[in-house]
Protein backbone atom coordinates (compact mmCIF):
# COMPACT_ATOMS: atom_id res chain seq x y z
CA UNK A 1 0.00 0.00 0.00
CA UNK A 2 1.33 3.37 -0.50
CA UNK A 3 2.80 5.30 1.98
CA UNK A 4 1.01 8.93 1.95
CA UNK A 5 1.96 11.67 4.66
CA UNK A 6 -0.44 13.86 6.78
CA UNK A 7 -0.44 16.94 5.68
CA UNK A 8 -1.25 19.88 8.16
CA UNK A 9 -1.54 24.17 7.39
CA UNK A 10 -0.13 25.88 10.50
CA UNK A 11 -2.77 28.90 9.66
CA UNK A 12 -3.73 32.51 11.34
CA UNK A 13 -3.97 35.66 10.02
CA UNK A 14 -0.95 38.01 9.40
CA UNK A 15 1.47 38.29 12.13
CA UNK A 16 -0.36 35.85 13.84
CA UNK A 17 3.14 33.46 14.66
CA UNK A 18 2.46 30.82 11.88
CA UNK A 19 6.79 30.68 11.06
CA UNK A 20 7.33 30.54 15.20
CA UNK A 21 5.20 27.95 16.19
CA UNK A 22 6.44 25.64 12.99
CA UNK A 23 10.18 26.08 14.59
CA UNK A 24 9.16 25.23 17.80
CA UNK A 25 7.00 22.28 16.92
CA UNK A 26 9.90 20.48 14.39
CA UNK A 27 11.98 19.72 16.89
CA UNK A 28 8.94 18.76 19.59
CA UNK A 29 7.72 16.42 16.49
CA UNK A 30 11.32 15.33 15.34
CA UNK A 31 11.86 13.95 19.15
CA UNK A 32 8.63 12.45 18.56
CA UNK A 33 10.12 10.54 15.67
CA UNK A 34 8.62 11.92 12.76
CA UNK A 35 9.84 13.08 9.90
CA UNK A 36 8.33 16.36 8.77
CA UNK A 37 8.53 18.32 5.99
CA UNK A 38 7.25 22.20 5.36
CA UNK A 39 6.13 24.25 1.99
CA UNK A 40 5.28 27.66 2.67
CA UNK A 41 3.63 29.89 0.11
CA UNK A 42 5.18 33.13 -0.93
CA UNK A 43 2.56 36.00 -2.03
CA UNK A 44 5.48 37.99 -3.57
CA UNK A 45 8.15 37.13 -5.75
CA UNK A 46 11.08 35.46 -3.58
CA UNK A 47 14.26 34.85 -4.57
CA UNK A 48 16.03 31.01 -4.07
CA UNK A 49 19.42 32.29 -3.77
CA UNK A 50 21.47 36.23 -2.94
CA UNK A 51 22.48 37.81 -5.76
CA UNK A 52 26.04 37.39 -6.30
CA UNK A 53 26.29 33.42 -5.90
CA UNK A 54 26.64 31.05 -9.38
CA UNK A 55 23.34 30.11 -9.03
CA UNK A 56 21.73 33.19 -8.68
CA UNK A 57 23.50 34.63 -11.86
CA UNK A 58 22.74 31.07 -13.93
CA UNK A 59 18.58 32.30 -13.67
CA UNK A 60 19.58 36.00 -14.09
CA UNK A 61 21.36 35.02 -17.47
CA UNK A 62 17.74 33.14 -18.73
CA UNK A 63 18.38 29.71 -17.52
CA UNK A 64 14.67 27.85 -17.03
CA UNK A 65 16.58 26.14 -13.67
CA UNK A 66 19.57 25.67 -11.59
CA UNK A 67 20.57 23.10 -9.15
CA UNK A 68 23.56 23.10 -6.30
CA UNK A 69 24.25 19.97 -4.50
CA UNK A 70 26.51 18.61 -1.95
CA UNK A 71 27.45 15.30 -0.54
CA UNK A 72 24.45 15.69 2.23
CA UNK A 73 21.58 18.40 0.43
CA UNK A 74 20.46 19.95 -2.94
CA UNK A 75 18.26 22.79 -4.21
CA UNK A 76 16.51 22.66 -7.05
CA UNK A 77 15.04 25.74 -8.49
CA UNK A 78 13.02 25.88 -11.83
CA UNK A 79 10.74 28.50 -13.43
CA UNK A 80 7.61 26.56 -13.56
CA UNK A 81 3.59 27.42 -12.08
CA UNK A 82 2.86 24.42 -9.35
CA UNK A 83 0.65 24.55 -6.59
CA UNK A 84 1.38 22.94 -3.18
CA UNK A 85 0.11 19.56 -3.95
CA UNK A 86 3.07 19.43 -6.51
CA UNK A 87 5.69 20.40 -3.48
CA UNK A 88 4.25 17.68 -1.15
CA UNK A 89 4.90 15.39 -3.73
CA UNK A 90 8.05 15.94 -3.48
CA UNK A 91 8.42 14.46 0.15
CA UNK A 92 7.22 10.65 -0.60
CA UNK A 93 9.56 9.72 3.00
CA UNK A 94 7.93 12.56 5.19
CA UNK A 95 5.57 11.04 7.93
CA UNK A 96 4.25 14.84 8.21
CA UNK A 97 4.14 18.04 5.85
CA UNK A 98 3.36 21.68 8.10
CA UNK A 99 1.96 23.70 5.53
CA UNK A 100 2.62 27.49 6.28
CA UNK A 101 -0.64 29.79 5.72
CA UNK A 102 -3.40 28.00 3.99
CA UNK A 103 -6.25 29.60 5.96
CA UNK A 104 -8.67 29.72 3.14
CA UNK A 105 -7.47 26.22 1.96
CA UNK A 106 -9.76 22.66 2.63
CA UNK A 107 -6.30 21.31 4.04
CA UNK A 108 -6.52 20.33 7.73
CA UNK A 109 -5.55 23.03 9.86
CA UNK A 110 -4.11 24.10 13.00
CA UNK A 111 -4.91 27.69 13.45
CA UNK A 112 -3.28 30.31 15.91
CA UNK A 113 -5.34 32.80 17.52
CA UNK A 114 -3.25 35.88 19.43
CA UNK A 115 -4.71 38.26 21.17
CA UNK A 116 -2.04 41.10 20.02
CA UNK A 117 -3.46 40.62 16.36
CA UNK A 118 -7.04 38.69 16.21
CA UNK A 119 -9.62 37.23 18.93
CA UNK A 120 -11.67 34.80 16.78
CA UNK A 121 -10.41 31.75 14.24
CA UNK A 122 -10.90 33.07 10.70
CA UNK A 123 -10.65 29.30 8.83
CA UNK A 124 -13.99 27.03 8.14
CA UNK A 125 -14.66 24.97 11.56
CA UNK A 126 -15.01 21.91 8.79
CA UNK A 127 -11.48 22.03 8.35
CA UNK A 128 -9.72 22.56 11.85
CA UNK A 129 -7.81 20.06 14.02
CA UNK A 130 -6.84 22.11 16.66
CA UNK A 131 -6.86 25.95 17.92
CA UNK A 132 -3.96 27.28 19.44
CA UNK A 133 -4.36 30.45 21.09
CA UNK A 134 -3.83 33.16 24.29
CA UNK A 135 -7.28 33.94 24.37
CA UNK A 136 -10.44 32.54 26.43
CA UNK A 137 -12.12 30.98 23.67
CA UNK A 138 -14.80 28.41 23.47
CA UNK A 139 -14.85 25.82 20.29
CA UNK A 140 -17.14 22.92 20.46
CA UNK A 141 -15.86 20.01 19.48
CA UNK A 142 -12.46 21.15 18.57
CA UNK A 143 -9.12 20.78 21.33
CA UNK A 144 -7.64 24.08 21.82
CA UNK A 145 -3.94 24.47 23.14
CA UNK A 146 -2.20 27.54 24.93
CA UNK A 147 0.78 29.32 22.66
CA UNK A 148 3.18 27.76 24.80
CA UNK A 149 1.96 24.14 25.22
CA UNK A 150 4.16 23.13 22.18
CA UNK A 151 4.36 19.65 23.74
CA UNK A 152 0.61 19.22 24.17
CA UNK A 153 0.04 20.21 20.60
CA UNK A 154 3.32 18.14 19.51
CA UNK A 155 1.34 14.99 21.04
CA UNK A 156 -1.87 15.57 19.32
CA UNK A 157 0.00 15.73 15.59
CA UNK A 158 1.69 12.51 16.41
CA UNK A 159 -1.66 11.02 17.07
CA UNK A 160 -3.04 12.54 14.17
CA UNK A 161 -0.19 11.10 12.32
CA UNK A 162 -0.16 7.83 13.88
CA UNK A 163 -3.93 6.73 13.83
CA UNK A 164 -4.90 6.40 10.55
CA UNK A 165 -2.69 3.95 9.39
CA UNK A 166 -4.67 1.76 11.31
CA UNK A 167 -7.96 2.54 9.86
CA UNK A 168 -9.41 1.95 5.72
CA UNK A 169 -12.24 4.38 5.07
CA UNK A 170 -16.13 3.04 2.93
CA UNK A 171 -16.91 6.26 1.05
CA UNK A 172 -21.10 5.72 0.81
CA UNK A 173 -21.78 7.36 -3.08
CA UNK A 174 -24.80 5.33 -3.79
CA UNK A 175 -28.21 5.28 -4.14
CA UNK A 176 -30.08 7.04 -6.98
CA UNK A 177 -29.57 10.91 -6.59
CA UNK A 178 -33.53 10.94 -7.40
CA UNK A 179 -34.07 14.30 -5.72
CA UNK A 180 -31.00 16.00 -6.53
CA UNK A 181 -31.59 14.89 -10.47
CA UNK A 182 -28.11 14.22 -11.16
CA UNK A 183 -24.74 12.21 -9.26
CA UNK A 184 -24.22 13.80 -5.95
CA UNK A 185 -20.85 12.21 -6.09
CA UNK A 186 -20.22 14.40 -9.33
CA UNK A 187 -21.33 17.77 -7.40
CA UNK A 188 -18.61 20.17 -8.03
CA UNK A 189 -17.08 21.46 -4.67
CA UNK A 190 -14.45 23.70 -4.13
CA UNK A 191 -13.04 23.41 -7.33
CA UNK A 192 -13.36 19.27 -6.92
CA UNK A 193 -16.18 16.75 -7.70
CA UNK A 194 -17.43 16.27 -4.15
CA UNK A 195 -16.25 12.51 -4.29
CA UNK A 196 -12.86 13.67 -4.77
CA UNK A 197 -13.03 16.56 -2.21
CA UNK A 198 -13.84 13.10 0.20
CA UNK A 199 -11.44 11.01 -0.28
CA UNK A 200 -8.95 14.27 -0.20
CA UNK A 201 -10.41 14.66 3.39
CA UNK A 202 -10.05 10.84 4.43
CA UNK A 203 -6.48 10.53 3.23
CA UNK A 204 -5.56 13.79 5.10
CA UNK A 205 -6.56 11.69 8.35
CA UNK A 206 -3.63 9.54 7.14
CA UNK A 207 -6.17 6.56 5.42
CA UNK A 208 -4.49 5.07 3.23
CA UNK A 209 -7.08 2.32 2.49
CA UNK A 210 -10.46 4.03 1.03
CA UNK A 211 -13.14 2.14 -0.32
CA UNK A 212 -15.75 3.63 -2.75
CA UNK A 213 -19.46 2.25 -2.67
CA UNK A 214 -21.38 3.06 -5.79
CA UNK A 215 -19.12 5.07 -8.08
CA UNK A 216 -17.12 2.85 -10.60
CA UNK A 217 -15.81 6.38 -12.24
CA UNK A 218 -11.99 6.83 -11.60
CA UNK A 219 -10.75 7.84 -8.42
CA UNK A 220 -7.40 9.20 -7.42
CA UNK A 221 -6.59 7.43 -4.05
CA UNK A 222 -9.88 5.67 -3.69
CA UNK A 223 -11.08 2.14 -5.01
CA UNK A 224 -14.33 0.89 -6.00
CA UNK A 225 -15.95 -1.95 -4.36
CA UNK A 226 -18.87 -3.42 -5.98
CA UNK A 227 -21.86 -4.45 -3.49
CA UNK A 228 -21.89 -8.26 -2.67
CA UNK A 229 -26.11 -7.95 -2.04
CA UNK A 230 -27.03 -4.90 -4.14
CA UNK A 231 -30.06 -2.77 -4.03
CA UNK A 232 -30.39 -3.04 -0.74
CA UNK A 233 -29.46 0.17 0.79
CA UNK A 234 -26.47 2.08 2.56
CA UNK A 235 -25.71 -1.77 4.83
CA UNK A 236 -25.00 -2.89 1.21
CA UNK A 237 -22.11 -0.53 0.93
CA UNK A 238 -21.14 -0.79 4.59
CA UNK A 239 -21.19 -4.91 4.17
CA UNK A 240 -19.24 -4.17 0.46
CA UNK A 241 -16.50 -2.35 2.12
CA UNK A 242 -16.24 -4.62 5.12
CA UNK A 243 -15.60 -7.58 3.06
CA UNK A 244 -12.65 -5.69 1.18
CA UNK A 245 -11.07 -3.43 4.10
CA UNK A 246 -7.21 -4.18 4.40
CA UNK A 247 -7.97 -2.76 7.98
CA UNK A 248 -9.84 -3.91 11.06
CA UNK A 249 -11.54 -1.08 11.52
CA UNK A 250 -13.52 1.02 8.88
CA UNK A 251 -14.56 4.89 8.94
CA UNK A 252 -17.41 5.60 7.15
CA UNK A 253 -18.69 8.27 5.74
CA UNK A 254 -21.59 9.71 3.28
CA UNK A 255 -20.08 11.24 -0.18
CA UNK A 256 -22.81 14.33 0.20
CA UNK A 257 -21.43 15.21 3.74
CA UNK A 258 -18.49 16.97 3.03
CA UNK A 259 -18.73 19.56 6.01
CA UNK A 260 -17.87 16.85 8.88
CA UNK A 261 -15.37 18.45 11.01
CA UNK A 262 -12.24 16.62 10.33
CA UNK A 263 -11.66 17.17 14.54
CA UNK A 264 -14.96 14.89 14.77
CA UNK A 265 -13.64 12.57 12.51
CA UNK A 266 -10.56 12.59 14.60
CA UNK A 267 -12.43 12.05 17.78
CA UNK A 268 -14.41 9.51 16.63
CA UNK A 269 -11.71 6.92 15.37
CA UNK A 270 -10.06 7.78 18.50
CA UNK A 271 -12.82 7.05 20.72
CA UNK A 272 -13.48 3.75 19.14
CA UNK A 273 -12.98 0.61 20.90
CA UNK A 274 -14.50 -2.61 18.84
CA UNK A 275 -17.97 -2.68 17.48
CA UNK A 276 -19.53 0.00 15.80
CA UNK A 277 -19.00 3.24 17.14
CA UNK A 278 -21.24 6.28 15.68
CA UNK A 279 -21.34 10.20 16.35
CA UNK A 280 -24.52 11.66 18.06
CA UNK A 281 -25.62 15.04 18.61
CA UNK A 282 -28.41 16.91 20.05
CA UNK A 283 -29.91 13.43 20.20
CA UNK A 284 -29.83 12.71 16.84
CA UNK A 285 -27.96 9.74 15.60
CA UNK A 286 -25.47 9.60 12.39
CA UNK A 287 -25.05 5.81 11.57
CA UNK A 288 -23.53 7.00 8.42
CA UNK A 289 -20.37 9.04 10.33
CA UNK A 290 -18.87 5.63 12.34
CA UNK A 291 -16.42 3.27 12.71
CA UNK A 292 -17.33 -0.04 12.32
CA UNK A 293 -15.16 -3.11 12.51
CA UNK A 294 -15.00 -5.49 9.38
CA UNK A 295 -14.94 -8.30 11.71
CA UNK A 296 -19.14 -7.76 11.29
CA UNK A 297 -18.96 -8.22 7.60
CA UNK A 298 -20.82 -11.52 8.26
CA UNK A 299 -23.09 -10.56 10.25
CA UNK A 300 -24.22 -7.87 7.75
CA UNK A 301 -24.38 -10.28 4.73
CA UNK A 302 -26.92 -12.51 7.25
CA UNK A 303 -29.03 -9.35 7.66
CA UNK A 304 -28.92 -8.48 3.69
CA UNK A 305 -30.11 -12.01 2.98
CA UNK A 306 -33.32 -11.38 5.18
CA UNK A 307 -36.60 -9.20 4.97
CA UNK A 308 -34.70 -6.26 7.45
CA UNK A 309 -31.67 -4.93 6.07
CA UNK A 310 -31.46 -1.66 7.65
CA UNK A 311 -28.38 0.16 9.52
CA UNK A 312 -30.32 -0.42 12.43
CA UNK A 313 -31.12 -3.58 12.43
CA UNK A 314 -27.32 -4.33 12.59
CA UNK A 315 -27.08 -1.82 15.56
CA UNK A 316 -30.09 -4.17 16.99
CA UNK A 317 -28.03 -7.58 16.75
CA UNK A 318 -24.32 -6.30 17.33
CA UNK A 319 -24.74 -3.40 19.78
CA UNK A 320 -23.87 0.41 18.81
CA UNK A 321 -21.40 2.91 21.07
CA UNK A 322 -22.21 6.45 20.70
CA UNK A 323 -19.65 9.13 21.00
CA UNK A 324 -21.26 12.72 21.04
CA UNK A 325 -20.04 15.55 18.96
CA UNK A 326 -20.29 19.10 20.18
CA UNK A 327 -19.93 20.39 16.75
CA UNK A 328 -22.47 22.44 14.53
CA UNK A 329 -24.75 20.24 13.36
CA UNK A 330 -25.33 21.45 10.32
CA UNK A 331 -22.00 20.65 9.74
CA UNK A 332 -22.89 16.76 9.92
CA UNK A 333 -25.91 17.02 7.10
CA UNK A 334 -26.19 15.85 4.00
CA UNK A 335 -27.30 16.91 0.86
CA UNK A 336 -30.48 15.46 -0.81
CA UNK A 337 -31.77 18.02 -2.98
CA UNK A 338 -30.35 21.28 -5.14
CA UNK A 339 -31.54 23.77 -2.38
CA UNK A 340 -29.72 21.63 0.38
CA UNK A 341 -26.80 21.26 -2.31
CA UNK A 342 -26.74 24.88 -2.47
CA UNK A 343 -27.38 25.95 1.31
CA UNK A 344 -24.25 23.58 2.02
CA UNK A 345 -21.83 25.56 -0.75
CA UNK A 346 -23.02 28.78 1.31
CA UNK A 347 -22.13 27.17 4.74
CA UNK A 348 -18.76 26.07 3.31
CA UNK A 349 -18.06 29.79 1.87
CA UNK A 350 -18.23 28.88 -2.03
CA UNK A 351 -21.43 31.01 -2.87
């Protein structure tokens, strides 16, 4: 299976101490035993090397690139448009890659808050792991660390890192789209197909495994499973995915709920024990935002082969463990029709 790293945007607004808290955390994470990597993104035009040195002079005199190497590093610089998905590429051996900035990005994001320059988070709550700030501030659902508890927030990327590469993922993107009149899966969303803007969330959690339930149409980093008993509802996908997990345990998730915090997601495979574990809030269940263990795949192809082959009928015969999720739940929703489609691109900030 290929090795993927997290990737993670240290964000905050101007001034906020994005650069300081990355050079206190490598070394925190380093001890840790991670490699990490960073890319930072320059709004002006920088300049690779001083003017003066060889390679400096090589662009000035029109060469497209330049490189300078030595028995232990290298720099490579070329005149070329790439965006930071390009640069993380370039670290296939980093367990970890610290974006710098980002805060308008769907990347997963720790963001500083400091009282000398802001008192409120400025990136989507969808996309946050962690707050990090010297302010009194109240986020539901999401951990927040002091400026100077580097070794708290050190512990909670290693985690982050660490947990995912026990977990596969069962991406949900069937059914009929009936109300929406057209693939929900194939919704554009922030500049992606919403299937793709999933499986872009679930391999940020470090999944490396993702299964995808009801969309044969190519992929990148996802796999599609056919159902074993089809036409039988979302336990067919859930059962389908079980049966071809490389992992013991299973997130799963709806395509047409991409606004699930990723700290929620976080929580919840942390919080898991064996079973099915599920997020609740306000009372309401989400039996399509769980872990559940693919040690129940046969118990969900007995149920399929009956009359009741419902989510809950599974929960009736195996037992359910509910973790509850202090989060906005309208962040949890799905989308069934164009007016939730478009409410949910105006909660995410695209309209």
């Amino acid at each position: 299976m290929e090795k993927r790293a997290c990737v993670v945007a240290v964000s905050g607004i101007k001034n906020s101490g994005k650069t300081s808290l990355i050079e206190k955390l490598l070394p925190a994470l380093t001890r840790r035993g991670l490699r990490v990597a960073t890319v930072k993104h320059d709004g002006h035009r920088f300049e690779p090397d001083r003017p003066g040195t060889d390679s400096f002079c090589h662009l000035a005199a029109g060469a497209v690139g330049t490189a300078v190497f030595d028995g232990e590093k290298f720099q490579l610089v070329r005149r070329a448009a790439v965006d930071e998905a390009f640069l993380i590429a370039q670290f296939p051996d980093a367990d970890l890659i610290l974006l710098e900035g980002f805060k308008d990005s769907l990347w997963p994001k720790i963001e500083i808050v400091r009282s000398a320059v802001s008192r409120a988070p400025v990136s989507h709550p969808s996309s946050r792991l962690a707050l990090v700030t010297d302010c009194v501030m109240e986020a539901p659902g999401c951990p927040v660390y002091g400026l100077d508890d580097t070794e708290g927030l050190a512990d909670h990327l290693l985690r982050f890192v660490r947990l995912g590469a026990g977990f596969s993922a069962i991406l949900l993107a069937g059914g009929y789209s009936s109300r929406m009149g057209r693939s929900k899966a194939e919704l554009p969303f922030g500049g992606l197909r919403m299937i793709d803007h999933q499986v872009r969330r679930l391999r940020s959690l470090g999944i490396r495994d993702i299964l995808l339930s009801g969309y044969e149409g190519a992929v990148e980093g996802g796999r599609y499973v056919p159902d074993v008993v089809p036409h039988r509802g979302p336990l067919s996908g859930i059962h389908a995915g079980l049966c071809a997990a490389e992992e013991d345990a299973c997130l799963v998730l709806s395509v047409d709920a991409p606004l699930v915090p990723l700290s929620a997601l976080f929580a919840l495979m942390q919080g898991h024990g064996e079973g099915i574990t599920i997020l609740e809030h306000g009372g309401q269940r989400e039996p399509l935002i769980g872990v559940y263990d693919r040690a129940l795949a046969p118990l969900c192809g007995e149920i399929l082969s009956g009359e009741r082959s419902s989510v809950k009928r599974l929960f009736d015969l195996a037992g359910v463990n509910i973790l509850s999720c202090e989060a906005d739940a309208a962040l949890l929703s799905n989308c069934n029709t164009p007016e939730e489609y478009e409410a949910m691109l105006c909660r995410a900030g695209f309209r």
